[in-house]
N, C-alpha and C. Protein backbone atom coordinates (compact mmCIF):
# COMPACT_ATOMS: atom_id res chain seq x y z
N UNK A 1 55.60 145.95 9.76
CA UNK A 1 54.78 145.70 10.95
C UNK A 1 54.40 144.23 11.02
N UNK A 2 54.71 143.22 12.23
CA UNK A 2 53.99 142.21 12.45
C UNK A 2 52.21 142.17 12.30
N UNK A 3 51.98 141.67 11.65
CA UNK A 3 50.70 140.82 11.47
C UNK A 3 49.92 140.05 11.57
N UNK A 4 49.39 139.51 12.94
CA UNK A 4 49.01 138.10 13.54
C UNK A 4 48.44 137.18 12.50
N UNK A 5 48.24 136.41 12.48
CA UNK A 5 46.64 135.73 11.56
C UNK A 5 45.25 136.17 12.30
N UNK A 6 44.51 135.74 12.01
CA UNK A 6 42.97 136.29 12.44
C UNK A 6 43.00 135.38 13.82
N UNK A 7 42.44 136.35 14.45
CA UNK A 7 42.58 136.22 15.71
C UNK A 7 41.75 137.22 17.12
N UNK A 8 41.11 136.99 18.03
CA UNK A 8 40.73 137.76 18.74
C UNK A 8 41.90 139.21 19.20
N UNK A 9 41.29 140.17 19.70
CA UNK A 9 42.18 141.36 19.77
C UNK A 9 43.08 140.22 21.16
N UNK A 10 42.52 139.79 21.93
CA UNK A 10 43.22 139.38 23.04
C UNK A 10 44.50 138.78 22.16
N UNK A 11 44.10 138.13 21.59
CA UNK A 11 45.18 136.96 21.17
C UNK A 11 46.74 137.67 20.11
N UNK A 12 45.71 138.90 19.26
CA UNK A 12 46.45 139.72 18.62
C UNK A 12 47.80 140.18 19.76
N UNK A 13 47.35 140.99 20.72
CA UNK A 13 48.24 141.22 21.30
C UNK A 13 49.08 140.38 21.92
N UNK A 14 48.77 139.28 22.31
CA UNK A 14 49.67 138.09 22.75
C UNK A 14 50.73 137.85 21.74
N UNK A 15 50.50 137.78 20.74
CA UNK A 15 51.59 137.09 19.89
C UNK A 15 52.20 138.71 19.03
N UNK A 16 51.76 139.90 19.37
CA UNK A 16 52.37 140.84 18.76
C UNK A 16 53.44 141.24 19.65
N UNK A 17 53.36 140.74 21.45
CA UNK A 17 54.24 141.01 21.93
C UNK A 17 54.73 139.95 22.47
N UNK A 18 54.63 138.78 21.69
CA UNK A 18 56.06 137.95 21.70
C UNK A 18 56.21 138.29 20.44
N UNK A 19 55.99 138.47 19.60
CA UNK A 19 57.01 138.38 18.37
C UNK A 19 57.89 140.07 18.63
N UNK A 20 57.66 140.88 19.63
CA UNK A 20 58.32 142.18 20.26
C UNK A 20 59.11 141.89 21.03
N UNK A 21 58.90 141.19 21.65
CA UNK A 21 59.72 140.40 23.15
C UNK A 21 61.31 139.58 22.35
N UNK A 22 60.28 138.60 21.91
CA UNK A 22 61.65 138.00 20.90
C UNK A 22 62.73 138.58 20.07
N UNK A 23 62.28 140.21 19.67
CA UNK A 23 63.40 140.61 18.86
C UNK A 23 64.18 141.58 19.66
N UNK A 24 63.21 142.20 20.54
CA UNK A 24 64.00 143.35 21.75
C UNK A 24 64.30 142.78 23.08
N UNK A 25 63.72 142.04 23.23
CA UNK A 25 63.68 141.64 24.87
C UNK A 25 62.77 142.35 25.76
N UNK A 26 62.36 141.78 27.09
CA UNK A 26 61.16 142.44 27.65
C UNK A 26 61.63 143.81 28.23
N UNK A 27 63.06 143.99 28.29
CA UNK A 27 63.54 145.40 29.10
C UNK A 27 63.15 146.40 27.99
N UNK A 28 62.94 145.81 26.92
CA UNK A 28 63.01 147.18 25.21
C UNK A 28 61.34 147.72 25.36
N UNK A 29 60.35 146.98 25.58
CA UNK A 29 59.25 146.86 24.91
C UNK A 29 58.57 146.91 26.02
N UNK A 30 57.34 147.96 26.07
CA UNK A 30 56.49 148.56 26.79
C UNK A 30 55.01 148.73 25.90
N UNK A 31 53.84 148.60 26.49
CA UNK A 31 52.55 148.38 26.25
C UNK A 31 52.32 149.34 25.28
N UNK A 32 53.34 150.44 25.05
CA UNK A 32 52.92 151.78 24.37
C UNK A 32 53.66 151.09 22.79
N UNK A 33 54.91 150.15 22.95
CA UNK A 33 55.26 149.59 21.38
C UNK A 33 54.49 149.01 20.97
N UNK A 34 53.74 147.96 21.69
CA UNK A 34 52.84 147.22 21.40
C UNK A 34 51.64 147.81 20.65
N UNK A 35 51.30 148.83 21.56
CA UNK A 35 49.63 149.37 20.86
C UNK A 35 50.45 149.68 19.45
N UNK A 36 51.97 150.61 19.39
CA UNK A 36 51.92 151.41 18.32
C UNK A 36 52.11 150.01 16.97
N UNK A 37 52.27 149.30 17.56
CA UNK A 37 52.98 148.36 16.28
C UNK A 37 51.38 147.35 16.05
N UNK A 38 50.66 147.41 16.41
CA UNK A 38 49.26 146.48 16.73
C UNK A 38 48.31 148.41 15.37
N UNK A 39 48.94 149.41 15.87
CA UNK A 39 48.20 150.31 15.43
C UNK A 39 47.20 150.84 15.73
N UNK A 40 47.36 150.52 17.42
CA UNK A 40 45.87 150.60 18.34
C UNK A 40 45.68 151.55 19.35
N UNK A 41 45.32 152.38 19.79
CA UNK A 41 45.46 153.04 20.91
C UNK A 41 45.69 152.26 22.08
N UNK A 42 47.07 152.91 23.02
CA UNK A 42 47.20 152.89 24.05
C UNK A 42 46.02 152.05 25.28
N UNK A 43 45.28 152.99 25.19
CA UNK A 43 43.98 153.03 26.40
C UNK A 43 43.43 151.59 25.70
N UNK A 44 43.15 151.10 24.56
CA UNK A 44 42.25 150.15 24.17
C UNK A 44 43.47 148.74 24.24
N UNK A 45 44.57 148.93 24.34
CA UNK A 45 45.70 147.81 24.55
C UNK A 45 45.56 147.70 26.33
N UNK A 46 45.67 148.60 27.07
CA UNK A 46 45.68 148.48 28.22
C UNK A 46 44.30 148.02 29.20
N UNK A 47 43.33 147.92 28.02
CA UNK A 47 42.24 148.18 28.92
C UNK A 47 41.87 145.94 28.71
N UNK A 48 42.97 145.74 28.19
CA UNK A 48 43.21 143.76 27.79
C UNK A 48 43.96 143.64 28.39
N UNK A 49 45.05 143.96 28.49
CA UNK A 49 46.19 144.16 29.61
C UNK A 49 47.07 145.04 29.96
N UNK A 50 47.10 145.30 31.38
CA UNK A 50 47.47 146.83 32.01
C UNK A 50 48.87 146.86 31.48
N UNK A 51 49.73 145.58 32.14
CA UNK A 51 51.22 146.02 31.74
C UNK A 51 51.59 144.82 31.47
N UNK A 52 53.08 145.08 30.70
CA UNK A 52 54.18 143.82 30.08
C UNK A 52 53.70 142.76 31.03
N UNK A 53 54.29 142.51 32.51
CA UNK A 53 54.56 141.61 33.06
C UNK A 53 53.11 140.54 32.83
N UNK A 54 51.77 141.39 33.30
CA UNK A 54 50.74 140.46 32.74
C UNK A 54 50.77 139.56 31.61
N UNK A 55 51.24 140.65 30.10
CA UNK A 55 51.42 139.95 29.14
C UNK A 55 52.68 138.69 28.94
N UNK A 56 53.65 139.52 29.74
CA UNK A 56 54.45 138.05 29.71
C UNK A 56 54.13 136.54 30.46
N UNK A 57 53.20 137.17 31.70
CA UNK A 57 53.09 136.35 32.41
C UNK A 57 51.70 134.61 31.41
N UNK A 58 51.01 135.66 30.68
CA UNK A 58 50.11 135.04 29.70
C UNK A 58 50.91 134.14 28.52
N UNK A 59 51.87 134.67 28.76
CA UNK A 59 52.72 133.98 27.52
C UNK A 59 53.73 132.74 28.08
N UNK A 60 54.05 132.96 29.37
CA UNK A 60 54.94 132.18 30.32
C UNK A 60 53.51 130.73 30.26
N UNK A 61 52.34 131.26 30.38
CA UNK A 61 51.51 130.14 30.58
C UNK A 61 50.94 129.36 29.61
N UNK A 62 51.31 130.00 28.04
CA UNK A 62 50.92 129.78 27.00
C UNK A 62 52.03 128.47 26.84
N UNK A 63 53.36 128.85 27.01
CA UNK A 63 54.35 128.23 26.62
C UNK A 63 54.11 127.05 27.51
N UNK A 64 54.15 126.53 28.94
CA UNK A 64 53.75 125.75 29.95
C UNK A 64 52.70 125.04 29.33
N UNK A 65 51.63 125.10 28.55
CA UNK A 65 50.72 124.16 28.17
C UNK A 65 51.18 123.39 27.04
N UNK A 66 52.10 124.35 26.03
CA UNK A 66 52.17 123.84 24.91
C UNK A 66 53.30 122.91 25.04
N UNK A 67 54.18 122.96 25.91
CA UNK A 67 55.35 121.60 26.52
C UNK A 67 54.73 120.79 27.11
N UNK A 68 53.92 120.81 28.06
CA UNK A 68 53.45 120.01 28.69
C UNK A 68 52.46 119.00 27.49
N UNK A 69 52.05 119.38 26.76
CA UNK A 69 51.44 118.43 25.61
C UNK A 69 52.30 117.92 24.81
N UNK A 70 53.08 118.27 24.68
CA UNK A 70 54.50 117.83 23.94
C UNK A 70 54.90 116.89 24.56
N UNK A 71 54.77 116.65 26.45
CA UNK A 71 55.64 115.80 26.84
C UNK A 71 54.88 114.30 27.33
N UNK A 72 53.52 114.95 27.04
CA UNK A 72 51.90 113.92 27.37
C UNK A 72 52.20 113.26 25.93
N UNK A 73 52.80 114.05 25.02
CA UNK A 73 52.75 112.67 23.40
C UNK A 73 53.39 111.59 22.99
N UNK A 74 54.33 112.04 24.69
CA UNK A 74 55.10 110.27 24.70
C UNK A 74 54.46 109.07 25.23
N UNK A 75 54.34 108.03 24.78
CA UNK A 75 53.51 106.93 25.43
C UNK A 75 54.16 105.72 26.30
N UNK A 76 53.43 106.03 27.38
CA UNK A 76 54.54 105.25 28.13
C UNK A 76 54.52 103.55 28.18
N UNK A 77 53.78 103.17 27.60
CA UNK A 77 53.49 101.76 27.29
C UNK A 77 54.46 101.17 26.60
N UNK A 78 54.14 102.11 24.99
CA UNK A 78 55.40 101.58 23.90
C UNK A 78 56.41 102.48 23.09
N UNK A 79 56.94 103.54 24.46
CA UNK A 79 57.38 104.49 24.30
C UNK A 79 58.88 103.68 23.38
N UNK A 80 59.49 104.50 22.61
CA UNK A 80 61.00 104.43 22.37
C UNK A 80 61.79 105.60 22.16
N UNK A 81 63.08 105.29 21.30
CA UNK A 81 63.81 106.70 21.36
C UNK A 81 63.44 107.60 20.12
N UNK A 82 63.01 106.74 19.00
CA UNK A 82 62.53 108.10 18.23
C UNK A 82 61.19 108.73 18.67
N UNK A 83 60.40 108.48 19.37
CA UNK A 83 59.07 108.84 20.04
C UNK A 83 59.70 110.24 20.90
N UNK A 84 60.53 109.92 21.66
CA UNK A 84 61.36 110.58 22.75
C UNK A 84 61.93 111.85 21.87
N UNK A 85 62.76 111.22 20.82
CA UNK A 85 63.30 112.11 19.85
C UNK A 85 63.03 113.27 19.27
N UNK A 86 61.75 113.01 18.63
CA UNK A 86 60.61 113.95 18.32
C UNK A 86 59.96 114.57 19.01
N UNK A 87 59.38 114.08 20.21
CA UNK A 87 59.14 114.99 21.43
C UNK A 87 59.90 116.24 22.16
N UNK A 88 61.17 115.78 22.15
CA UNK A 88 62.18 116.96 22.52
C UNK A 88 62.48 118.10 21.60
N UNK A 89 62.75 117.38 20.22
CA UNK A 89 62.61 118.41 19.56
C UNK A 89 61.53 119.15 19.14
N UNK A 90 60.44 119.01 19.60
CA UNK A 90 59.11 119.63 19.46
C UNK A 90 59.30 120.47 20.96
N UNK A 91 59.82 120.37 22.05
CA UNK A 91 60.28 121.30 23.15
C UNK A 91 61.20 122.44 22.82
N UNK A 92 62.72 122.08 22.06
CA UNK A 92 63.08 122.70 21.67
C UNK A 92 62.80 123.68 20.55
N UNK A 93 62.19 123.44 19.89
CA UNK A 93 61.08 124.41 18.78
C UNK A 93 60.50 124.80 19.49
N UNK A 94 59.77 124.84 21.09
CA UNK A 94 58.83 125.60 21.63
C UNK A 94 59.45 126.93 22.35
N UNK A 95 60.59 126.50 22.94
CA UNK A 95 61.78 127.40 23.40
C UNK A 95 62.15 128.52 22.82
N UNK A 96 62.60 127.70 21.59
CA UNK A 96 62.74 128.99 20.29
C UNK A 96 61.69 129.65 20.28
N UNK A 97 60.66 129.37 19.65
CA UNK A 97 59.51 129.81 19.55
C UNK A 97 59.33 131.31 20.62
N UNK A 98 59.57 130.63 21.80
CA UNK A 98 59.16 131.31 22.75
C UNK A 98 60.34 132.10 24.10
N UNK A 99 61.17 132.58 23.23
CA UNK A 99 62.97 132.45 23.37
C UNK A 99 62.63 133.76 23.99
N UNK A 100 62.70 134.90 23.93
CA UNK A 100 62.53 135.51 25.10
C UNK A 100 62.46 135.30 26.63
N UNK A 101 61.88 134.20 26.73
CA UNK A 101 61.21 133.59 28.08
C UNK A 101 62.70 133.05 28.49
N UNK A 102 63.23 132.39 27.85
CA UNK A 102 64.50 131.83 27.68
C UNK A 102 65.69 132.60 28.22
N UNK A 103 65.83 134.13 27.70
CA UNK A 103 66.99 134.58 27.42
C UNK A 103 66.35 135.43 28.52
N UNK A 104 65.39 135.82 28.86
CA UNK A 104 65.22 137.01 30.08
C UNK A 104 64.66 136.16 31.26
N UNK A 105 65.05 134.78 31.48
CA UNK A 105 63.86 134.33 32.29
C UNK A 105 64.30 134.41 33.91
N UNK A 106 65.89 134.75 34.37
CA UNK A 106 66.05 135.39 35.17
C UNK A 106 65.82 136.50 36.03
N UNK A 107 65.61 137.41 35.08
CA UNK A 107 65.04 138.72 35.42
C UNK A 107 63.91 138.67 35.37
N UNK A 108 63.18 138.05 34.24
CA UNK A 108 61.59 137.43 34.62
C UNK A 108 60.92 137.07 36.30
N UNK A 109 61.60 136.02 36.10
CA UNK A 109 61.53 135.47 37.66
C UNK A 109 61.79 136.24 39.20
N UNK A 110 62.78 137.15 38.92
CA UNK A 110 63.34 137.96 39.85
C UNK A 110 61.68 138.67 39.70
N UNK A 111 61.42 139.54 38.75
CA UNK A 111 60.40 140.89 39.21
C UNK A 111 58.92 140.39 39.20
N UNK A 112 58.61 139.07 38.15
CA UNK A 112 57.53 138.70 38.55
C UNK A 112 57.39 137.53 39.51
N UNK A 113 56.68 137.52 40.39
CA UNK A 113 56.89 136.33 41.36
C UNK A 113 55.99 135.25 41.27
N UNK A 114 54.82 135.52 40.63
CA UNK A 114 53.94 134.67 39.88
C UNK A 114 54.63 132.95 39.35
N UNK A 115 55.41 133.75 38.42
CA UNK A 115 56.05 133.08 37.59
C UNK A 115 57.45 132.50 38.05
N UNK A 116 57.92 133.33 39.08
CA UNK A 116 58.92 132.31 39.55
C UNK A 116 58.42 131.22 40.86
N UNK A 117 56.91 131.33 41.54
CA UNK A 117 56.57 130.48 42.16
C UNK A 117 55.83 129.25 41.62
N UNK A 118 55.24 129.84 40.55
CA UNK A 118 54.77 128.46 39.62
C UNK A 118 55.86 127.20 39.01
N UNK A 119 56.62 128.09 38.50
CA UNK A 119 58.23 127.71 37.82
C UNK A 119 58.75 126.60 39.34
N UNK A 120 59.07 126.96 40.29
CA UNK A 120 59.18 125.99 41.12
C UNK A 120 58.52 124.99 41.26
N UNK A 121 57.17 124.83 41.54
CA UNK A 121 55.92 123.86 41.70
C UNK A 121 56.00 123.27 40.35
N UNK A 122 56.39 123.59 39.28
CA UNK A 122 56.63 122.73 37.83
C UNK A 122 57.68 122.61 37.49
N UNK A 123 59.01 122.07 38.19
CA UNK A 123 60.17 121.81 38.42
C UNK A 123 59.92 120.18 38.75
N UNK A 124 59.25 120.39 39.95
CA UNK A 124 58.43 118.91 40.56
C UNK A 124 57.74 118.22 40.20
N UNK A 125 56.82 118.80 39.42
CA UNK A 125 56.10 117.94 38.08
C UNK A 125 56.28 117.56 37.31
N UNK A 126 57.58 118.61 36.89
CA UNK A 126 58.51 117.81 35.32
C UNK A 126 59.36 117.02 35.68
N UNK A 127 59.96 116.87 37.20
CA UNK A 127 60.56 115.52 37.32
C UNK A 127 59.87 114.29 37.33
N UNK A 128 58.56 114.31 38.01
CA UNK A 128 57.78 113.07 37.64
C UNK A 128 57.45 112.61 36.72
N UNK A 129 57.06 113.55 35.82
CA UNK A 129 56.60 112.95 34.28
C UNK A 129 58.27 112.28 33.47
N UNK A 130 59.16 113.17 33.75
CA UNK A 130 60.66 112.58 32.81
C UNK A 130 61.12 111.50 34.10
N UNK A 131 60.21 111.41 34.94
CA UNK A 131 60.74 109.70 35.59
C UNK A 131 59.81 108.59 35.49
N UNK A 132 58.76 109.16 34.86
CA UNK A 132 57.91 107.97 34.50
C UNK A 132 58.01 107.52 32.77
N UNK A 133 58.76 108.38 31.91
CA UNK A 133 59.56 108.39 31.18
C UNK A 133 60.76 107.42 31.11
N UNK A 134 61.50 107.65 31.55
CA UNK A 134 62.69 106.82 31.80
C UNK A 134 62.53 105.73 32.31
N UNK A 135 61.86 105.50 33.68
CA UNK A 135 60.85 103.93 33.52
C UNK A 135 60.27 103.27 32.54
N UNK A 136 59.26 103.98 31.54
CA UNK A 136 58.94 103.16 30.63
C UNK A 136 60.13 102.67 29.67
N UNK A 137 61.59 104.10 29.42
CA UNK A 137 62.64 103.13 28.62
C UNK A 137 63.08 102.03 29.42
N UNK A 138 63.56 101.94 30.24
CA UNK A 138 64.08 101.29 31.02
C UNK A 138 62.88 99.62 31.23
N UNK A 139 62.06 99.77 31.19
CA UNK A 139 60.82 98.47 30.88
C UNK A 139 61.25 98.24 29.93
N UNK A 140 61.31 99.28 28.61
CA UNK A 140 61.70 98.51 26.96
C UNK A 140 62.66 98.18 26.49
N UNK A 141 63.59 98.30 27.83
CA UNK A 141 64.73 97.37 27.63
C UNK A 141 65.78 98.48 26.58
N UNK A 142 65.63 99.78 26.85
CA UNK A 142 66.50 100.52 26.33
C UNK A 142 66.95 101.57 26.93
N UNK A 143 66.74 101.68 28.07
CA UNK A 143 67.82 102.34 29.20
C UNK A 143 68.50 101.59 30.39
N UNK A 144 69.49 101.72 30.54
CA UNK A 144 70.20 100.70 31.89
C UNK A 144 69.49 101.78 33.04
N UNK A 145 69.14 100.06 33.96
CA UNK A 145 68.36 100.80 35.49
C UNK A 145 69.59 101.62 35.81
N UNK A 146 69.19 102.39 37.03
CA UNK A 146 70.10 103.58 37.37
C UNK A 146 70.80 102.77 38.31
N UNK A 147 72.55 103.55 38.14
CA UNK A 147 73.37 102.80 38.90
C UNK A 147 73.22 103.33 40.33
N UNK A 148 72.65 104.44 40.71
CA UNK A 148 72.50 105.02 41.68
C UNK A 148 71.02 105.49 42.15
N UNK A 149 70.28 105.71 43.20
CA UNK A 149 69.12 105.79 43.27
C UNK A 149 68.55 107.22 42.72
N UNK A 150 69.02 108.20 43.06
CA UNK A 150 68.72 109.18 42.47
C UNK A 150 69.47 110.14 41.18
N UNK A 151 70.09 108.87 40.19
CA UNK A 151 70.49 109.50 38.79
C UNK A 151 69.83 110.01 37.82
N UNK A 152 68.71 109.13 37.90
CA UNK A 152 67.98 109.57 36.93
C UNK A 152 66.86 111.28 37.24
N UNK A 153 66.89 110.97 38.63
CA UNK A 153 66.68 112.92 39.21
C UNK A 153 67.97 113.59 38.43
N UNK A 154 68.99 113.32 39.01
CA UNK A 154 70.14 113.82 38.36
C UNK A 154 69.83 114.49 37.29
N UNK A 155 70.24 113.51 36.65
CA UNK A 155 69.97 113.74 34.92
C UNK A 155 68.95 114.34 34.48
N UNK A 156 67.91 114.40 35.43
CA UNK A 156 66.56 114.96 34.99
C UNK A 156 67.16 116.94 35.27
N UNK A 157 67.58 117.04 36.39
CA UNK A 157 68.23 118.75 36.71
C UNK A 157 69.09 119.01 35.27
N UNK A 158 70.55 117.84 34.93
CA UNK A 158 71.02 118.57 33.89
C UNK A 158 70.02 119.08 32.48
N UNK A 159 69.47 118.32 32.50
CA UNK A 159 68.63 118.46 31.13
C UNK A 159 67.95 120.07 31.10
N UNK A 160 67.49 120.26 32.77
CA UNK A 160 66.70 121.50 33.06
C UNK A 160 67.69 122.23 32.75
N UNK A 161 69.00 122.43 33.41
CA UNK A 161 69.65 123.39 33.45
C UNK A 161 69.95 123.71 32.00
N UNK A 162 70.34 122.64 30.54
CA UNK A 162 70.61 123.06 29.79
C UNK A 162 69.60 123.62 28.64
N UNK A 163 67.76 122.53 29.27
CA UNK A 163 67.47 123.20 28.07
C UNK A 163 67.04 124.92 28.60
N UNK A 164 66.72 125.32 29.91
CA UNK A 164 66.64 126.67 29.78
C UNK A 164 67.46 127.45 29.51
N UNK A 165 68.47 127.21 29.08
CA UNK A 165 69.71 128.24 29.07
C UNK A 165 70.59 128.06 27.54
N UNK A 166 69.84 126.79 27.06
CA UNK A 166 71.18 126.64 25.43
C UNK A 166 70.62 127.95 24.75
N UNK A 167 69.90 128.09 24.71
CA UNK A 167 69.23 129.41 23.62
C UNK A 167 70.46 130.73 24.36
N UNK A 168 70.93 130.84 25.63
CA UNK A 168 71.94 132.34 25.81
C UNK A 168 73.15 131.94 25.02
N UNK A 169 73.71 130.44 25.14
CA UNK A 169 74.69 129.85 24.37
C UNK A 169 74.61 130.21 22.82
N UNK A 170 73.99 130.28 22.24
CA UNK A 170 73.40 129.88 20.97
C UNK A 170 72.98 131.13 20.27
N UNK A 171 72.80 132.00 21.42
CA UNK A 171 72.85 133.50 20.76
C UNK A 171 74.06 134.44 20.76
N UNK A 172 75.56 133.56 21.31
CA UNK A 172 76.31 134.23 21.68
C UNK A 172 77.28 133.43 20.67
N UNK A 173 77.31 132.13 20.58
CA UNK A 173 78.38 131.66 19.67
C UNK A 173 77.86 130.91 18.41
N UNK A 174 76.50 130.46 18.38
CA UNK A 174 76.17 130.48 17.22
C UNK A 174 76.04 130.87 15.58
N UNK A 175 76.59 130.90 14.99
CA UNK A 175 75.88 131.72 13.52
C UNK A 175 75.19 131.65 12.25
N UNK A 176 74.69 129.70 12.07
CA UNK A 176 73.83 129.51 11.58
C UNK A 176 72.58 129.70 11.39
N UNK A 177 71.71 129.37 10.58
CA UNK A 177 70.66 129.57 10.67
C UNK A 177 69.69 129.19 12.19
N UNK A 178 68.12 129.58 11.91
CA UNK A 178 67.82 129.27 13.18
C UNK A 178 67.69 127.88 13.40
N UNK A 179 66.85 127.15 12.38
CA UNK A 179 66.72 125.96 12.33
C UNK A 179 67.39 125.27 12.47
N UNK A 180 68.38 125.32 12.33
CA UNK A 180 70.24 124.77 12.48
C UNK A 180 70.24 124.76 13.89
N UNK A 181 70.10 126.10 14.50
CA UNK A 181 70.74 126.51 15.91
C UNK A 181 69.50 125.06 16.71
N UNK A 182 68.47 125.12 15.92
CA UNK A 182 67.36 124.67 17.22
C UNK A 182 68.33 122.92 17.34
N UNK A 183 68.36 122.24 15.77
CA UNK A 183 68.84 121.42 15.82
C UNK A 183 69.88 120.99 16.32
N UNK A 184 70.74 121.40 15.93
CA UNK A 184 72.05 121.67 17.03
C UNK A 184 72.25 121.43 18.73
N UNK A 185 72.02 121.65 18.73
CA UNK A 185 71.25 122.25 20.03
C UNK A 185 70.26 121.01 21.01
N UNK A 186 69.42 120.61 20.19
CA UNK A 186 68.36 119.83 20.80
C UNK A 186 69.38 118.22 20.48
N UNK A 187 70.26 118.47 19.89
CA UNK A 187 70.96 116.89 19.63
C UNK A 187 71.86 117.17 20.18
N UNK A 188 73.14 117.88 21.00
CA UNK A 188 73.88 117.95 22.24
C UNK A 188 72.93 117.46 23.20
N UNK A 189 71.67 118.01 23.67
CA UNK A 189 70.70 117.10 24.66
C UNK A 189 70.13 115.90 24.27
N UNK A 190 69.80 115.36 23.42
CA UNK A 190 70.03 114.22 23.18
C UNK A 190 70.84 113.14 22.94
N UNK A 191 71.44 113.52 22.97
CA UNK A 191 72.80 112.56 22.70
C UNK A 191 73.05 111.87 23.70
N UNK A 192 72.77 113.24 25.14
CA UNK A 192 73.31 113.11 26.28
C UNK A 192 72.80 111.33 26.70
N UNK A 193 71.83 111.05 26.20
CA UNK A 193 71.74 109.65 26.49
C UNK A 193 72.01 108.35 26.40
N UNK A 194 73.20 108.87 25.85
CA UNK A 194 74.06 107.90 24.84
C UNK A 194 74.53 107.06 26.35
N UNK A 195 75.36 106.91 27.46
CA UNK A 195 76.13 106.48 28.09
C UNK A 195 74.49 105.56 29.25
N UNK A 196 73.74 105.83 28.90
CA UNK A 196 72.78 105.25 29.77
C UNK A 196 71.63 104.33 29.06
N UNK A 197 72.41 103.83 27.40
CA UNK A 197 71.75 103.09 26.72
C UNK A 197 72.03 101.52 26.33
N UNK A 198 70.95 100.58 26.38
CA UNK A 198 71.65 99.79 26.31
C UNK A 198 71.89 99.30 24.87
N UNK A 199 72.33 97.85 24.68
CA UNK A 199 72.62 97.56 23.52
C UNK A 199 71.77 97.79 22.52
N UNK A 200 70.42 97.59 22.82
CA UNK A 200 69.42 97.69 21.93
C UNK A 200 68.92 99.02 21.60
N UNK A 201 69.01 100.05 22.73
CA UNK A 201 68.58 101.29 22.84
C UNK A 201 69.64 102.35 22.17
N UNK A 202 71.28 101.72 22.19
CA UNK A 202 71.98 102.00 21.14
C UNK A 202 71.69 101.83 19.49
N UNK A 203 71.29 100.70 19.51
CA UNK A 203 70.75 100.79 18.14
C UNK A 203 69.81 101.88 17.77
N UNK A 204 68.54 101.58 18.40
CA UNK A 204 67.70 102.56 18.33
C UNK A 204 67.81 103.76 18.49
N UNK A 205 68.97 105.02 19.16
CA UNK A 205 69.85 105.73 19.09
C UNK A 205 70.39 106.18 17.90
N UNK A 206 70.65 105.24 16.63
CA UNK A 206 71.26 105.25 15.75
C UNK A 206 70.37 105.35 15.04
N UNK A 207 69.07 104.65 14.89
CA UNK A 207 68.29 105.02 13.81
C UNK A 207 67.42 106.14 13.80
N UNK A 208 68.09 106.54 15.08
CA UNK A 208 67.00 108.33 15.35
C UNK A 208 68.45 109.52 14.56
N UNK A 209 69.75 108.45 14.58
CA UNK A 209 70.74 109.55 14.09
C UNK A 209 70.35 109.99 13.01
N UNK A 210 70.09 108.81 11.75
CA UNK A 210 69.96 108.45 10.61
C UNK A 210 69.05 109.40 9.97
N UNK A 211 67.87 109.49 10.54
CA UNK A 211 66.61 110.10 10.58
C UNK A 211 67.02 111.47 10.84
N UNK A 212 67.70 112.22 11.67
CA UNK A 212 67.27 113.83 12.14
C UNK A 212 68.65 114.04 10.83
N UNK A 213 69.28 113.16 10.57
CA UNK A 213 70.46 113.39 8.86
C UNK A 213 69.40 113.67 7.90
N UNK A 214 68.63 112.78 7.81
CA UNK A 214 68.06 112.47 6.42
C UNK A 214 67.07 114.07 6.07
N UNK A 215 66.62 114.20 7.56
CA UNK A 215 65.56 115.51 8.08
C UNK A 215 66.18 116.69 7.75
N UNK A 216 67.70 116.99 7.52
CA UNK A 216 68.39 118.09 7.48
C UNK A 216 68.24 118.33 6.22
């Protein structure tokens, strides 16, 4: 049986049904696994939250704060690429973390609408923050300005598209460990910045290689 750490009952159940979510998926797991695996009655699980979608929806918002601070720990003054480096991969550990959201977030979105109207409205927000981002590289003299006016939007969609979706990749052709998979994984998206760096930001590129080696 999962075992939270000490924790309010609210919170118990939050993380008893992601750590349920994560191993079955949200189509497996209903408020009644939850109580039984929590060891709680039914009526006293429901009477915190009625059904899954609430609980996922609590967890969709859990995950949304904890990236969004992840992506506030870059500084845009004297930002660089291992700053950047570490930041992403602290996204990608959140993903994992919170990989359900990941791997069902289609069907998520389809039945709860909550969450697929918020998810839009923070589509638009995360492009501003990863363009005030790329401005500050681009000030430190380690990204080339964009050759086109809206590339760096561009680039801002691929990134979306891949980091919500490497985790279906990664559960299908993967077979390393997890830690492996996250790494893996979060350095195909990083890398990706290789062709939009400049001489110096190449360097600095290299000493973030050096580093996530030495980290393995």
């Amino acid at each position: 049986m999962y075992k939270p750490l000490e924790m309010s009952t609210k919170e118990k159940i939050l993380q008893t049904a992601l750590y349920l979510f994560n191993e079955h998926g949200t189509d497996a797991v209903t408020v009644r696994h939850i109580a039984k695996e929590m060891r709680i009655s039914h009526g006293n699980l429901c009477y915190h939250y009625a059904t899954t979608d609430i609980i996922v929806e609590k967890l969709y918002e859990q995950l949304v704060e904890k990236l969004t601070a992840a992506i506030l720990s870059v500084p845009l003054v004297k930002t660089d690429l291992q700053l950047v480096h570490d930041a992403s991969l602290a996204t990608y550990r959140l993903f994992h973390a919170y990989r359900f959201l990941m791997l069902d977030f289609v069907r998520i979105t389809r039945r709860i609408s909550g969450i697929r109207e918020h998810y839009r409205q923070l589509v638009g927000f995360r492009h501003q923050q990863f363009s005030l981002v790329f401005e500050a590289l681009v000030a430190n003299g380690l990204l080339k300005p964009p050759v086109y006016p809206t590339q760096f939007e561009d680039y801002t969609t691929q990134l979306f598209v891949y980091g919500n979706f490497w985790l279906s990749e990664a559960e299908i052709v993967f077979d390393k460990t997890e830690e492996e998979k996250i790494k893996h994984f979060h350095w195909v998206a990083f890398s990706s910045l290789v062709p939009l760096l400049t001489e110096r930001g190449w360097k600095e590129f290299q000493k973030a290689s050096v580093k996530m080696s030495e980290d393995q």
